[in-house]
C-alpha atoms as a PDB file:
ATOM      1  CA  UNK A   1     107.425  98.043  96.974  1.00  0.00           C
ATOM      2  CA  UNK A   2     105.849 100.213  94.668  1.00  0.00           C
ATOM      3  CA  UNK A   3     102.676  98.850  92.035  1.00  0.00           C
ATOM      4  CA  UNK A   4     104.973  99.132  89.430  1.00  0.00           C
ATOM      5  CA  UNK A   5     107.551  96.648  90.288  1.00  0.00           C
ATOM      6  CA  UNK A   6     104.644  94.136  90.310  1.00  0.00           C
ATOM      7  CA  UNK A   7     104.625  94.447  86.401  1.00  0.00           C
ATOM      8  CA  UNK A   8     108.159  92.942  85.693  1.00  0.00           C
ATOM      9  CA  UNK A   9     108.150  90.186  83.981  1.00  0.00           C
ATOM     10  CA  UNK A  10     104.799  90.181  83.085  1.00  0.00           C
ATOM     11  CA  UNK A  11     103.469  89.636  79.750  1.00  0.00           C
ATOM     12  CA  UNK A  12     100.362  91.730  78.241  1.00  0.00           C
ATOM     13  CA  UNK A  13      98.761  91.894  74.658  1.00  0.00           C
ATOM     14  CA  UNK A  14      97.947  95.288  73.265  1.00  0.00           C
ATOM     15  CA  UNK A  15      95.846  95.529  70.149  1.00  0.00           C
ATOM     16  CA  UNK A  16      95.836  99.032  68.189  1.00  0.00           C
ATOM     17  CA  UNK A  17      99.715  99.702  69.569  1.00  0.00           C
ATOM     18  CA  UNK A  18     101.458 100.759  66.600  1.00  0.00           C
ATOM     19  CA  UNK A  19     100.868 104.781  66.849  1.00  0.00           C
ATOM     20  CA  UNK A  20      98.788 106.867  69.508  1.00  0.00           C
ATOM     21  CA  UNK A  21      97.172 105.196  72.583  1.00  0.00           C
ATOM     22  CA  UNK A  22      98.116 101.996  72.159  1.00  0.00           C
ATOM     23  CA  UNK A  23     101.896 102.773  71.325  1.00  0.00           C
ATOM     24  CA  UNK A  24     102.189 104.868  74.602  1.00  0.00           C
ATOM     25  CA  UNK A  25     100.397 102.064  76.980  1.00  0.00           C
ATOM     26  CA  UNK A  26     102.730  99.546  75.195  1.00  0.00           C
ATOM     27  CA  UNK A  27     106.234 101.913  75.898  1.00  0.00           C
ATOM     28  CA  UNK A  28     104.898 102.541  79.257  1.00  0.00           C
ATOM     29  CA  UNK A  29     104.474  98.701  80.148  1.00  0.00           C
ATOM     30  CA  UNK A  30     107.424  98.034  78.582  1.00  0.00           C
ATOM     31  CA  UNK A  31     109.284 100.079  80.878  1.00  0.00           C
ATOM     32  CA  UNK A  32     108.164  98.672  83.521  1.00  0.00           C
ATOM     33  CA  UNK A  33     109.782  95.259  82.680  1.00  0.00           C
ATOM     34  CA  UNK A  34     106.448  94.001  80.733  1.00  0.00           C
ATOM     35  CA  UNK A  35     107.081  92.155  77.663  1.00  0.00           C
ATOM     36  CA  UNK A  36     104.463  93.298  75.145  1.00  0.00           C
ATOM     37  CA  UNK A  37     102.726  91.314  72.316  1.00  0.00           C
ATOM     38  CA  UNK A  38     102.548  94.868  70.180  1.00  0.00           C
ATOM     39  CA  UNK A  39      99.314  94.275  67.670  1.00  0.00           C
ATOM     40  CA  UNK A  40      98.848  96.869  64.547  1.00  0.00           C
ATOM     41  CA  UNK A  41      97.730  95.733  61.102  1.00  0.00           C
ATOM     42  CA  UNK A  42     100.083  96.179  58.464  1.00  0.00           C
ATOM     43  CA  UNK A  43      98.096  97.537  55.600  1.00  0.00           C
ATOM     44  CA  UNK A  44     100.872  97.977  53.300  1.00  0.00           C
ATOM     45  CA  UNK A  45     103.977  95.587  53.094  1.00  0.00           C
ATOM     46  CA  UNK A  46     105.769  97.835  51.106  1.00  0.00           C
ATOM     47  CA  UNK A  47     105.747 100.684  53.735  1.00  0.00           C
ATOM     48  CA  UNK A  48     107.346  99.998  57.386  1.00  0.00           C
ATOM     49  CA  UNK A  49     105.495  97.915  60.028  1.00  0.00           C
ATOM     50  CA  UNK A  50     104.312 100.731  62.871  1.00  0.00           C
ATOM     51  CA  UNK A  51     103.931  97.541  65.309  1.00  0.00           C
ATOM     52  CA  UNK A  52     107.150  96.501  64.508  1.00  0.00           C
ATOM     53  CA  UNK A  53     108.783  99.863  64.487  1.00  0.00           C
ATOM     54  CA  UNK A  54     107.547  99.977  68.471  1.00  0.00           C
ATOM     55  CA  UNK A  55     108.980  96.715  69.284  1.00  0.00           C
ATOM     56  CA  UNK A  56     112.283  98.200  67.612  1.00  0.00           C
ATOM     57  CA  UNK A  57     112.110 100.841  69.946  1.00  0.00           C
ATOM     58  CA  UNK A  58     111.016  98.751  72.789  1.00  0.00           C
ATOM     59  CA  UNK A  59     114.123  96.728  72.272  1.00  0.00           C
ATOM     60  CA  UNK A  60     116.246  99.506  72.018  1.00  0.00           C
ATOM     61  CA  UNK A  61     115.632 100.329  75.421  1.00  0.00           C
ATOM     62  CA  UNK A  62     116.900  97.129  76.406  1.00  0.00           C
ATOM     63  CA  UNK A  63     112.757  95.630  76.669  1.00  0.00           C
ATOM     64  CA  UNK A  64     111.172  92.819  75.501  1.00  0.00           C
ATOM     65  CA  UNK A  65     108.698  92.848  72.673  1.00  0.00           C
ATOM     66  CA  UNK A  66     107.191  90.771  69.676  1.00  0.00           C
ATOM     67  CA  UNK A  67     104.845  92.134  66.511  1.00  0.00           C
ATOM     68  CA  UNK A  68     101.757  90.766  65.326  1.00  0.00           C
ATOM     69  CA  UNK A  69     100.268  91.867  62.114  1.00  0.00           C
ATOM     70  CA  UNK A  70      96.303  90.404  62.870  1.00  0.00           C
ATOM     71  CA  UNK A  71      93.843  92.259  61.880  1.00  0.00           C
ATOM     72  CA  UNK A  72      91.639  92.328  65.216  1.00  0.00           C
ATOM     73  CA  UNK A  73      87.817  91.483  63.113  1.00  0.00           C
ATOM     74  CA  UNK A  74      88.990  88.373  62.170  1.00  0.00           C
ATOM     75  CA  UNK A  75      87.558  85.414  64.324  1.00  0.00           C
ATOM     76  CA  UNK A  76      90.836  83.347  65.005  1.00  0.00           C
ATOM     77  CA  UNK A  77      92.805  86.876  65.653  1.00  0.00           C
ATOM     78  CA  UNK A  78      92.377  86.395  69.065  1.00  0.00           C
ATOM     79  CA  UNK A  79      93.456  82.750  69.506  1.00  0.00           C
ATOM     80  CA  UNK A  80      96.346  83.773  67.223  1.00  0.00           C
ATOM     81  CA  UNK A  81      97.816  86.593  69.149  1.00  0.00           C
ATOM     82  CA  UNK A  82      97.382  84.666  72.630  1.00  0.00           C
ATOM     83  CA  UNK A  83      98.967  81.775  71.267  1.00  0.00           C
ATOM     84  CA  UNK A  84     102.033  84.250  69.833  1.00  0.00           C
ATOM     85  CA  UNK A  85     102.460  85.378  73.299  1.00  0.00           C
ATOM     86  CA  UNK A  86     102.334  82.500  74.779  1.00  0.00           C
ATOM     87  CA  UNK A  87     104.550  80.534  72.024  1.00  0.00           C
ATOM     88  CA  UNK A  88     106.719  83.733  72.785  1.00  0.00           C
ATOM     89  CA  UNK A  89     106.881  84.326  76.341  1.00  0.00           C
ATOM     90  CA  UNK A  90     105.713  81.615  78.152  1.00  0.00           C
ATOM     91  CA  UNK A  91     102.580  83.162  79.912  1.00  0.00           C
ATOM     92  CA  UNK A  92     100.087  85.906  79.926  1.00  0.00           C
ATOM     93  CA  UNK A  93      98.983  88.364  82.629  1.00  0.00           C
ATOM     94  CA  UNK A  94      96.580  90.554  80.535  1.00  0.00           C
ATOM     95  CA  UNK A  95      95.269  91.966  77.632  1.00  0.00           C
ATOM     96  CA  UNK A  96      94.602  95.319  76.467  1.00  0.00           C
ATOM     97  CA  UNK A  97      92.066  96.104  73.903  1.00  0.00           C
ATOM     98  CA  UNK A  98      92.828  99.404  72.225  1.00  0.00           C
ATOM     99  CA  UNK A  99      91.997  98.996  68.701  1.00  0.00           C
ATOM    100  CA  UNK A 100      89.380 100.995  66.983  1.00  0.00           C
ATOM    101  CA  UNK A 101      88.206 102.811  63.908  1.00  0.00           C
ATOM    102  CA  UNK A 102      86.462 106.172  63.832  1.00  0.00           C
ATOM    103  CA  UNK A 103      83.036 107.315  62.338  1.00  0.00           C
ATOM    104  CA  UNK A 104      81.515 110.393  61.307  1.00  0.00           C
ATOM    105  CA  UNK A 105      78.593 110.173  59.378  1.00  0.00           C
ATOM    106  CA  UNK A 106      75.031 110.782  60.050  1.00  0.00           C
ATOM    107  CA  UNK A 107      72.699 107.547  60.663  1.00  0.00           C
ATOM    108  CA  UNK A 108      70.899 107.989  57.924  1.00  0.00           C
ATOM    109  CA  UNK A 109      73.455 108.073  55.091  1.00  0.00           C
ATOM    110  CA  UNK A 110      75.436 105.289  56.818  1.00  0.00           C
ATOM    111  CA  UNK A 111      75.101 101.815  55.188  1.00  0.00           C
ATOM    112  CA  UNK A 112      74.244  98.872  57.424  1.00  0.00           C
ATOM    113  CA  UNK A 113      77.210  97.377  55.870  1.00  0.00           C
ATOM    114  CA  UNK A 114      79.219 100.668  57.283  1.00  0.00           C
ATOM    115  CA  UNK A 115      77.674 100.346  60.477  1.00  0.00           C
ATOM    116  CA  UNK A 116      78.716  96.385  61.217  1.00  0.00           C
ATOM    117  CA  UNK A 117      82.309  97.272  59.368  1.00  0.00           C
ATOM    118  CA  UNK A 118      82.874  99.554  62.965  1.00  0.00           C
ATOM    119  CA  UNK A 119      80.800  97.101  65.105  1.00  0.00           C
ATOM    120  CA  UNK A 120      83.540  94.478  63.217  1.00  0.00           C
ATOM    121  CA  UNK A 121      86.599  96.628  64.409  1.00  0.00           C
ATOM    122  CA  UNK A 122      85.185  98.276  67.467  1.00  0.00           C
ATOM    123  CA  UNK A 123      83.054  95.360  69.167  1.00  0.00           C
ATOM    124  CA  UNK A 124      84.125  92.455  68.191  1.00  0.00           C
ATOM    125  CA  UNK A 125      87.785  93.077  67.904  1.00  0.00           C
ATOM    126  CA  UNK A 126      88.352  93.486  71.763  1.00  0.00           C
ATOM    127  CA  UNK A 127      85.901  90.436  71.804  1.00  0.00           C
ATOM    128  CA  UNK A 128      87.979  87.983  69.689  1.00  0.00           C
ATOM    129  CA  UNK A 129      91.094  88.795  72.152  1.00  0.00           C
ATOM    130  CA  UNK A 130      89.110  88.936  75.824  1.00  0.00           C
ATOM    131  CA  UNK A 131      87.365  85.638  74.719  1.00  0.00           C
ATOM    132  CA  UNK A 132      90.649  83.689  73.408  1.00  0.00           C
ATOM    133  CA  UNK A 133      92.706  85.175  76.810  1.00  0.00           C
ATOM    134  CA  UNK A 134      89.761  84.535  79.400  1.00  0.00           C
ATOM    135  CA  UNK A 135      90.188  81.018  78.982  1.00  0.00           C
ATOM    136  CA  UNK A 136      94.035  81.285  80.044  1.00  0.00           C
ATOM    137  CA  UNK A 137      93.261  83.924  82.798  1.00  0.00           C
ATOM    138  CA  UNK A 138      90.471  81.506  84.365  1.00  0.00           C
ATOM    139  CA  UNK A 139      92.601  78.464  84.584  1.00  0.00           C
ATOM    140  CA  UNK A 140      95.296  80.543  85.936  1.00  0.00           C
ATOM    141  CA  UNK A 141      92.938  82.321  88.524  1.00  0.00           C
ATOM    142  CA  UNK A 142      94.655  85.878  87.777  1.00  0.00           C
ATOM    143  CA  UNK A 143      94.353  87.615  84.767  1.00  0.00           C
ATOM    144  CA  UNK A 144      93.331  91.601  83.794  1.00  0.00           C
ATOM    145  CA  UNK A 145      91.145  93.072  81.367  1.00  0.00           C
ATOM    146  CA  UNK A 146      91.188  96.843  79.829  1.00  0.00           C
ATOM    147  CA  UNK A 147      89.110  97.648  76.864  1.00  0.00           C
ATOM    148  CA  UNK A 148      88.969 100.846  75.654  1.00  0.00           C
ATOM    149  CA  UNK A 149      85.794 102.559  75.237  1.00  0.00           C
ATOM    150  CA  UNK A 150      85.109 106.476  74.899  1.00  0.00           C
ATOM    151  CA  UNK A 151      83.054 109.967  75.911  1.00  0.00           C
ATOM    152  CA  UNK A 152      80.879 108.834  72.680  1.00  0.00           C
ATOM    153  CA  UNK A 153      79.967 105.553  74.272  1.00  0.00           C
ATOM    154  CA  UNK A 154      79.331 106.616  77.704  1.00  0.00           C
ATOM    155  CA  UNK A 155      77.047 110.036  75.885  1.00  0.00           C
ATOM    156  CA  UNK A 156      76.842 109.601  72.998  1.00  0.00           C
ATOM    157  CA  UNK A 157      77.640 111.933  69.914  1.00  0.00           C
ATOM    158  CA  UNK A 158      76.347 113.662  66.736  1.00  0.00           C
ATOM    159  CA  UNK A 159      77.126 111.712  63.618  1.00  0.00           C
ATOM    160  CA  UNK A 160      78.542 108.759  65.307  1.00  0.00           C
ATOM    161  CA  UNK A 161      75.977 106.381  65.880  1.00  0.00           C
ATOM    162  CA  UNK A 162      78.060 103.114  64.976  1.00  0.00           C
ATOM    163  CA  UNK A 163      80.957 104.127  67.232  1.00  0.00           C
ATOM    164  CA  UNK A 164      78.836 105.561  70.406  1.00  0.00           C
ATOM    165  CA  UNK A 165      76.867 101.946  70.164  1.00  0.00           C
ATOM    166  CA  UNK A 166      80.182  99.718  69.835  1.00  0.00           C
ATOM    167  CA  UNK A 167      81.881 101.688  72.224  1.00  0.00           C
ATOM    168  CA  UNK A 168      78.925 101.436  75.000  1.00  0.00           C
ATOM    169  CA  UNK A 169      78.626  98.015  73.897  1.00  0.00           C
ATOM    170  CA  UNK A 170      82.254  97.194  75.363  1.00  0.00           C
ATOM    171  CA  UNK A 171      81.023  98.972  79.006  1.00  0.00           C
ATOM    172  CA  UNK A 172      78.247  95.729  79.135  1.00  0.00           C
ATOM    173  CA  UNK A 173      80.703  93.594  77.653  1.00  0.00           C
ATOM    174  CA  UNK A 174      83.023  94.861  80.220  1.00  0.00           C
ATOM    175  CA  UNK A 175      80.627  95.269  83.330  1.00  0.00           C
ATOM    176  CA  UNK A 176      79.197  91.754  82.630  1.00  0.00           C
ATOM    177  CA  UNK A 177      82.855  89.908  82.597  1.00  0.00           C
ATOM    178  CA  UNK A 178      83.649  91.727  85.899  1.00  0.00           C
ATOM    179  CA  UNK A 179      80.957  89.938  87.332  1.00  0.00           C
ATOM    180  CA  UNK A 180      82.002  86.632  85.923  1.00  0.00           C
ATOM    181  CA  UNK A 181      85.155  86.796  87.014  1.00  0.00           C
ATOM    182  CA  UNK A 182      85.082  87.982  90.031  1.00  0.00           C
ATOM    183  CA  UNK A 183      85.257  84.720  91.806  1.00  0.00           C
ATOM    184  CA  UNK A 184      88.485  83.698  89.754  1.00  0.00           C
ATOM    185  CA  UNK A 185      90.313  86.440  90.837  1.00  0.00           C
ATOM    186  CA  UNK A 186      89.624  88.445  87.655  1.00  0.00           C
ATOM    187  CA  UNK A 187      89.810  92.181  86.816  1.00  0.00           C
ATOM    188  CA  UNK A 188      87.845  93.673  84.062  1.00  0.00           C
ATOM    189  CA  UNK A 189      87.606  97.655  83.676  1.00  0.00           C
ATOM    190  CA  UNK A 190      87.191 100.222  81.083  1.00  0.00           C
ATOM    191  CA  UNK A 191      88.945 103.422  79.928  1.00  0.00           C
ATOM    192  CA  UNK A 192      87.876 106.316  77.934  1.00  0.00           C
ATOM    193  CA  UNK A 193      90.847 108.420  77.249  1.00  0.00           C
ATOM    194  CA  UNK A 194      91.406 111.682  75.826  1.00  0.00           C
ATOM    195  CA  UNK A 195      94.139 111.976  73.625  1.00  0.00           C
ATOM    196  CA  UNK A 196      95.902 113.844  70.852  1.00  0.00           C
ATOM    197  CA  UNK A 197      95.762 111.201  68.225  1.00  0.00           C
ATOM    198  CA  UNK A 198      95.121 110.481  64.117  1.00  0.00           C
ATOM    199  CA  UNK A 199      91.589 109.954  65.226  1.00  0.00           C
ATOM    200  CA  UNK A 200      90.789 113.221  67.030  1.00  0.00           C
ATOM    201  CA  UNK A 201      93.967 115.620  65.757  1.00  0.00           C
ATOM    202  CA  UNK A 202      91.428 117.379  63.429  1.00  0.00           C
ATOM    203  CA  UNK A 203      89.429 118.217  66.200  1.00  0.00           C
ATOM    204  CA  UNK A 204      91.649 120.041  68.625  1.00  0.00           C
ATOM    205  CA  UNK A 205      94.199 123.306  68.844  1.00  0.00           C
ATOM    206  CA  UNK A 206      98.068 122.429  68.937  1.00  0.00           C
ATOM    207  CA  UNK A 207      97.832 124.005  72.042  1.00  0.00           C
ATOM    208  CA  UNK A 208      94.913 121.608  73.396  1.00  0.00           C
ATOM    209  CA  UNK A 209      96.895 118.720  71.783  1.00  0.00           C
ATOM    210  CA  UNK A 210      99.929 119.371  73.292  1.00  0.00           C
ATOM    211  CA  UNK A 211      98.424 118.896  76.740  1.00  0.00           C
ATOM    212  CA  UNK A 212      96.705 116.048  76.113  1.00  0.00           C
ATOM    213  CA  UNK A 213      99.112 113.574  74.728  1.00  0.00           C
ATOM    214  CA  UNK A 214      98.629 109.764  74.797  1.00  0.00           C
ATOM    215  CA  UNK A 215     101.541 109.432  77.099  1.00  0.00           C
ATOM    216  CA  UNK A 216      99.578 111.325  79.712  1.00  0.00           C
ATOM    217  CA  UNK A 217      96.746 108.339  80.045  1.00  0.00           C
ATOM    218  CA  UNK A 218      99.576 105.539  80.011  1.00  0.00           C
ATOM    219  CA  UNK A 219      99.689 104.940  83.333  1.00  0.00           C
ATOM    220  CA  UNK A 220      96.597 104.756  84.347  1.00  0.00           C
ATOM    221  CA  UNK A 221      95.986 102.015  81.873  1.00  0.00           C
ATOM    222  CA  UNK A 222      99.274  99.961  83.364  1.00  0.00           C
ATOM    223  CA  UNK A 223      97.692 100.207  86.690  1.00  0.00           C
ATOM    224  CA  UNK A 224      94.274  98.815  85.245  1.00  0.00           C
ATOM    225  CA  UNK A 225      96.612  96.106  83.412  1.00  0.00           C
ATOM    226  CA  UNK A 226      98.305  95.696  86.712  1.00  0.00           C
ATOM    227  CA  UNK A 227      98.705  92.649  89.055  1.00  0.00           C
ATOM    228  CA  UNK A 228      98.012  95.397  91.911  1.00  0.00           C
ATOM    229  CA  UNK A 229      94.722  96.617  90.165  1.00  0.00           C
ATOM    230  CA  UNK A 230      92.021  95.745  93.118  1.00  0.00           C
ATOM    231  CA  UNK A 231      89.081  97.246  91.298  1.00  0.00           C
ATOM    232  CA  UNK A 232      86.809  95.883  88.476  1.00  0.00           C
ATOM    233  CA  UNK A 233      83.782  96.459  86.658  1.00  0.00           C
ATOM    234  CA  UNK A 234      84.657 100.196  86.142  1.00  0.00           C
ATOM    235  CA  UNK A 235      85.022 102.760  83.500  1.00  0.00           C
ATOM    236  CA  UNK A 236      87.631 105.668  84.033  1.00  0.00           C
ATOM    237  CA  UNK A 237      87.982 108.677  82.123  1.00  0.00           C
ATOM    238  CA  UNK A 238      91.338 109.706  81.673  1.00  0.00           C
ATOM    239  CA  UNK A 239      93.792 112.487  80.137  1.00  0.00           C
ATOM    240  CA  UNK A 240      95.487 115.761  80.288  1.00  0.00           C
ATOM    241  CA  UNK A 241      96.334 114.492  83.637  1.00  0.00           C
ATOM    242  CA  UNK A 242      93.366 114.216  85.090  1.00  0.00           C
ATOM    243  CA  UNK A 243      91.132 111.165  85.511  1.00  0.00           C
ATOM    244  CA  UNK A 244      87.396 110.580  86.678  1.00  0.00           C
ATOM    245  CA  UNK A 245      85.070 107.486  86.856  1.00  0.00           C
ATOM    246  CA  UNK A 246      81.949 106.987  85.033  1.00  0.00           C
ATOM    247  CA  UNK A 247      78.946 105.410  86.114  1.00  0.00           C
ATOM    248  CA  UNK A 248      75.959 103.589  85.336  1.00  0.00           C
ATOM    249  CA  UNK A 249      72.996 104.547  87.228  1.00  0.00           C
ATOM    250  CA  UNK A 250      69.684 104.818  87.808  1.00  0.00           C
ATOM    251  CA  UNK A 251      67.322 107.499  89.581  1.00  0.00           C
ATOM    252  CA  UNK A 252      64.795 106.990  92.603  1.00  0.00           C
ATOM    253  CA  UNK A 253      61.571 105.049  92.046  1.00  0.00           C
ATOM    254  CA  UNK A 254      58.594 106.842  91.189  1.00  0.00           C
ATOM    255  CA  UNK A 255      54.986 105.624  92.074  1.00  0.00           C
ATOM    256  CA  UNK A 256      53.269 104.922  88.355  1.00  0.00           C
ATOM    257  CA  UNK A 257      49.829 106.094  87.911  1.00  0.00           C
ATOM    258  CA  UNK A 258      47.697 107.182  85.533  1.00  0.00           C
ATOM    259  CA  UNK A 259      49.561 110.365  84.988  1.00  0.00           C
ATOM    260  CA  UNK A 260      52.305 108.655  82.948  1.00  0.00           C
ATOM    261  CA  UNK A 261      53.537 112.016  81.635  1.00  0.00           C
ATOM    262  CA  UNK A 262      53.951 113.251  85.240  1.00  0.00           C
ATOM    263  CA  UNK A 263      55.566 110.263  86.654  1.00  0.00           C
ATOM    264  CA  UNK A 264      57.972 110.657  83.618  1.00  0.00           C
ATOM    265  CA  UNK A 265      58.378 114.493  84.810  1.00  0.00           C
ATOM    266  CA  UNK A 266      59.165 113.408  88.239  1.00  0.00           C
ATOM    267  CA  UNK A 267      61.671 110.794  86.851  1.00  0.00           C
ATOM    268  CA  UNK A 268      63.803 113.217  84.912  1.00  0.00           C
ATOM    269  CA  UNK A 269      63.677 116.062  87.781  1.00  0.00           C
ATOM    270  CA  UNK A 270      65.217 113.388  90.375  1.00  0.00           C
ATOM    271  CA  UNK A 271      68.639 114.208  91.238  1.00  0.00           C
ATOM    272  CA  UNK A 272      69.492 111.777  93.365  1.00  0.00           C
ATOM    273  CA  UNK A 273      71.154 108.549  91.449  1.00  0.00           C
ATOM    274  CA  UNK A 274      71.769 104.970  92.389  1.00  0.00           C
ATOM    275  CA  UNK A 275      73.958 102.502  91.602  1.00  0.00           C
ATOM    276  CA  UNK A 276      74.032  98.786  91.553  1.00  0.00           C
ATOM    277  CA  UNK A 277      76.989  96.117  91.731  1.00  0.00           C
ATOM    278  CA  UNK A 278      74.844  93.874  88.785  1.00  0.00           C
ATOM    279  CA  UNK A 279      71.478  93.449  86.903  1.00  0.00           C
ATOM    280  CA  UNK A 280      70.236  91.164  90.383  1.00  0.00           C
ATOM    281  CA  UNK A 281      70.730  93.547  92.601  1.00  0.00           C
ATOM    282  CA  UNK A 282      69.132  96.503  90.129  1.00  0.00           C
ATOM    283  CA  UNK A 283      66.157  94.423  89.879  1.00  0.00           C
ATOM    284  CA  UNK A 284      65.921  93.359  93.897  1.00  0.00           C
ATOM    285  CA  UNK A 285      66.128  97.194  94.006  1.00  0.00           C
ATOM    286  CA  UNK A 286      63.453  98.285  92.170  1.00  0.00           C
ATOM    287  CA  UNK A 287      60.597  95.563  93.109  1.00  0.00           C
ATOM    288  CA  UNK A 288      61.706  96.171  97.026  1.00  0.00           C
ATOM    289  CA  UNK A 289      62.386 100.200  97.419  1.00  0.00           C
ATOM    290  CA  UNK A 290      59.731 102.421  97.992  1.00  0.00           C
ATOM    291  CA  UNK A 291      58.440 105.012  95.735  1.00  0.00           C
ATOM    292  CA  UNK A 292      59.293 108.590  95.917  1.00  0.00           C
ATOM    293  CA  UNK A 293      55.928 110.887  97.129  1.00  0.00           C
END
């Protein structure tokens, strides 16, 4: 029996799914017999509903889907959409946090006002839905996790000092819950895709684009979202068919004299890296290893 068939039935929230990523991991699931709660704003009543217009198409294919319209930085948006799904479909298997907003502005001409307004979006959108659904997942004992995060968050990136920080932010957020919920059965991982999408169209050739297309990271994120996903507390880079994991780590120990520039010198030059399952075991690690020569 393949991973796949393990989806049917299932039921999964996906935040940001009205266009791009999120539409593609939504019509992917859906496929798959997943009934998807398909999240997307709707900034303008008088124009069509994009999350709608993907549950129209989800139906079409003879799927089962349901719209919400809540705008992810509001505090009861998460309660509200787990509720809808549940109201809806009777139970919930995961959730997918793809919503975001872009930046590009240098720090210094950003308002601090600016800078929460993508922390709002960013951060604390995929926190209002995690929060409201890990109550359900831990009195279930099952229950999967996926928020997205991105190069600029793992890196770093020129002009984009709000989104690099909310979107790291989400890899603690993400690394922490994976410890949490490890003992409930709980799966909590990270993806950083590359995509052709709205956000990074202006960016890229049409011939770049046309290889990288949202539909191309889908399934990784359905396995993630999975009932046969066995890993957690990771962050996968995904896209153009081809995927990678990134990692948080840290270098060998160096003996700290009074040379501190020279110690820091022999810090950076280290190539060999370490990593650690959780903050315990990083600190156990450091007091207990012995210094490089």
């Amino acid at each position: 029996m393949s991973w796949q068939s393990g989806l049917k039935d299932n039921v999964i929230i996906i935040t940001g799914a009205g266009k791009g990523l999120g539409r593609a991991y939504a019509l992917d699931l859906a496929a798959h017999g997943v009934a998807v709660v398909v999240n997307n704003r709707w900034r303008d009543p008088s124009q069509p509903s994009s999350a709608q217009s993907v549950v129209d198409e989800i139906k079409a294919r003879g799927g089962k889907a349901v719209a919400s319209h809540h705008a992810v930085e509001e505090p009861a948006s998460g309660e509200d959409m787990v509720k809808l799904a549940l109201d809806t479909f009777g139970r919930l298997d995961a959730v997918i946090a793809n919503a975001g907003v872009p930046e590009a502005q240098s720090f210094g001409r950003m308002s601090l006002a600016d800078f929460r307004g993508v922390f709002d979006v960013n951060f604390f959108g995929t926190l209002h839905l995690v929060h409201a659904a890990w109550t359900v997942f831990l009195s279930q004992k099952r229950g999967r996790v996926v928020v997205s995060t991105s190069a600029a968050g793992l890196h770093g990136n020129k002009g984009m000092a709000a989104y690099s920080s909310s979107k790291a932010a989400l890899i603690g957020l993400m690394r922490a819950l994976s410890v949490e919920g490890e003992g409930a059965g709980l799966r909590v991982n990270a993806i950083a895709p590359y995509a052709a999408t709205a956000m990074t169209e202006a960016y890229i050739t049409p011939e770049l684009a046309a290889k990288m297309q949202p539909a191309a990271v889908a399934p990784v994120v359905s396995w993630l979202a999975s009932p046969a996903c066995d890993v957690s507390g990771h962050t996968f880079v995904a896209g153009a068919g081809r995927l990678r994991r990134g990692h948080t780590v840290e270098g060998p120990l160096v003996a700290l004299g009074s040379d501190i520039p020279g110690a820091v010198r022999q810090a950076m030059q280290a190539t060999e890296h370490q990593q650690f399952a959780h903050a315990n075991a990083a600190f156990q690690g450091f007091l207990t290893q012995k210094p490089a020569a």
